[in-house]
Protein backbone atom coordinates (compact mmCIF):
# COMPACT_ATOMS: atom_id res chain seq x y z
CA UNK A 1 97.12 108.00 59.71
CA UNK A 2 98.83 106.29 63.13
CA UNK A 3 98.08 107.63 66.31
CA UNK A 4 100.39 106.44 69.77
CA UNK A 5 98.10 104.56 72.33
CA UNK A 6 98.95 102.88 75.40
CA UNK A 7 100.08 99.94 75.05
CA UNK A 8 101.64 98.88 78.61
CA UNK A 9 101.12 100.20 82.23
CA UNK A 10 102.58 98.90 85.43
CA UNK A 11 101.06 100.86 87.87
CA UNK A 12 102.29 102.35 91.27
CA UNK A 13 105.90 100.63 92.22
CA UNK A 14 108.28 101.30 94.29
CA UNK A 15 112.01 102.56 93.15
CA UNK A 16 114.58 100.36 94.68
CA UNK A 17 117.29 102.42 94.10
CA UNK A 18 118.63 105.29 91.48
CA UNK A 19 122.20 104.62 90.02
CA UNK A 20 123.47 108.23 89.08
CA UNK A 21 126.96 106.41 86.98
CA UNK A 22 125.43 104.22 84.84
CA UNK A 23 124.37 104.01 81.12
CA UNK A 24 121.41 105.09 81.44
CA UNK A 25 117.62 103.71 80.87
CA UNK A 26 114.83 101.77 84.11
CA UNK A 27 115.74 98.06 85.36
CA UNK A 28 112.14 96.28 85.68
CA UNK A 29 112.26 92.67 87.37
CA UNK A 30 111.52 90.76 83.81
CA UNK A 31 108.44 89.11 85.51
CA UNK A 32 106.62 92.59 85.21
CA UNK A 33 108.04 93.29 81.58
CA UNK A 34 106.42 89.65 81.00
CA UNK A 35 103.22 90.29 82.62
CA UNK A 36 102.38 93.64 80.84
CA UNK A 37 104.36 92.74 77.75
CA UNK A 38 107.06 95.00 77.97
CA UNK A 39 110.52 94.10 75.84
CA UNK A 40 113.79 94.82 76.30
CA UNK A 41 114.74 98.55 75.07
CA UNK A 42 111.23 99.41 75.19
CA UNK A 43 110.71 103.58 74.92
CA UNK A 44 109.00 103.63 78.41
CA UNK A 45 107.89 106.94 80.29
CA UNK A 46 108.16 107.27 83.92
CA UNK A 47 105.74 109.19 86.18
CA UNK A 48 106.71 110.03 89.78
CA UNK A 49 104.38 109.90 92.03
CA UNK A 50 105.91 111.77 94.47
CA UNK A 51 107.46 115.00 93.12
CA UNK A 52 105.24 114.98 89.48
CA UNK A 53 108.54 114.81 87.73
CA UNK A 54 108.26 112.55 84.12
CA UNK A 55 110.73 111.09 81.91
CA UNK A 56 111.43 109.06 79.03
CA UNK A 57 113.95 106.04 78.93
CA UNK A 58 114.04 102.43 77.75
CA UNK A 59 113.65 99.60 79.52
CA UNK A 60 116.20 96.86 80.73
CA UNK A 61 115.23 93.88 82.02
CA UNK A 62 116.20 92.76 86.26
CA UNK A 63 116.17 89.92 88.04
CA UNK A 64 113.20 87.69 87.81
CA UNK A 65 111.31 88.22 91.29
CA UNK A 66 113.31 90.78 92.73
CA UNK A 67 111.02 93.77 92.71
CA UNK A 68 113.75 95.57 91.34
CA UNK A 69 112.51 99.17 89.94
CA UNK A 70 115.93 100.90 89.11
CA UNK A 71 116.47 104.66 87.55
CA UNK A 72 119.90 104.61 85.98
CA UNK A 73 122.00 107.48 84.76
CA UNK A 74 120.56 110.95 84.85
CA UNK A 75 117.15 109.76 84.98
CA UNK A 76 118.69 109.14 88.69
CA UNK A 77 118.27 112.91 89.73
CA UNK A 78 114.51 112.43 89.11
CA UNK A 79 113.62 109.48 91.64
CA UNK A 80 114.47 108.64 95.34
CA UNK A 81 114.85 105.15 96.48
CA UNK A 82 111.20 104.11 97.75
CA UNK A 83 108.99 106.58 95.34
CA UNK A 84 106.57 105.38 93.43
CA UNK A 85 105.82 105.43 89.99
CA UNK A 86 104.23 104.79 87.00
CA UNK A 87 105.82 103.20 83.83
CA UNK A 88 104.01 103.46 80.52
CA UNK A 89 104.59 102.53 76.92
CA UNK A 90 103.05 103.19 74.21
CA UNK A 91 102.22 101.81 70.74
CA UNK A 92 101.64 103.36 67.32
CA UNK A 93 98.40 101.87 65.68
CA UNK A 94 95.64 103.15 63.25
CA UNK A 95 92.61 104.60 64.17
CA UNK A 96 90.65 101.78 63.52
CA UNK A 97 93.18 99.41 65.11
CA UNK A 98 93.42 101.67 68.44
CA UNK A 99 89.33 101.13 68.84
CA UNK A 100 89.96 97.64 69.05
CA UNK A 101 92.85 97.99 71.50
CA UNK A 102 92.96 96.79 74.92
CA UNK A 103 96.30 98.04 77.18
CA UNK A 104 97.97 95.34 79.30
CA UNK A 105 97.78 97.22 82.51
CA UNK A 106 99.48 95.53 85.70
CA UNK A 107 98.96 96.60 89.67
CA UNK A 108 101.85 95.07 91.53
CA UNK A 109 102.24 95.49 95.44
CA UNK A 110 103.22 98.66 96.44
CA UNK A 111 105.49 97.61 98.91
CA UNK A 112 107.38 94.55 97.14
CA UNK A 113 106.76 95.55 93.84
CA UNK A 114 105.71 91.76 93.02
CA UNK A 115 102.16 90.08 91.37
């Protein structure tokens, strides 16, 4: 038997801005996806901070040192520019395996959404 862990967490940054016409899926500056050891088209969730509202995408990866937090496509209607969130992924793993587990959890600024 498997059960889903955590695996990642970046905790409490700030949307930069929601693009409504796009694909779809979150843009994370990469040097967050690098620090909690997120990868490109990652299943993330998103929590809102602000409204509650949560939501399930994949991840893409920004511009290195940007800050950039970006809801694309109809994940847009969820988010304003400057809420914050939380963006988790998780991992499936055996019981056994999961006791030994330790989550990569990352706190960047609020404000500039940087280490």
């Amino acid at each position: 038997m498997t059960i889903e862990v955590l695996k990642s967490k970046i905790h409490r940054v700030r949307v930069t801005d929601a693009e409504l016409h796009y694909i779809g899926s979150i843009t994370i500056d990469e040097a967050l996806m690098d620090a909690c050891g997120l990868v490109a088209g990652e299943k993330v969730s998103v929590v809102n901070i602000h409204n509650g509202e949560r939501l399930d995408t994949y991840a893409i990866p920004g511009v290195r040192g940007k800050g950039e937090i970006v809801l694309n496509g109809p994940a847009a209607r969820k988010v304003q520019k400057g809420d914050l969130v939380i963006i988790l992924s998780y991992a499936r793993m055996t019981v056994d395996e999961a006791k030994q587990h330790q989550p990569s959890i990352i706190f960047p600024d609020e404000h500039t959404n940087l280490l």
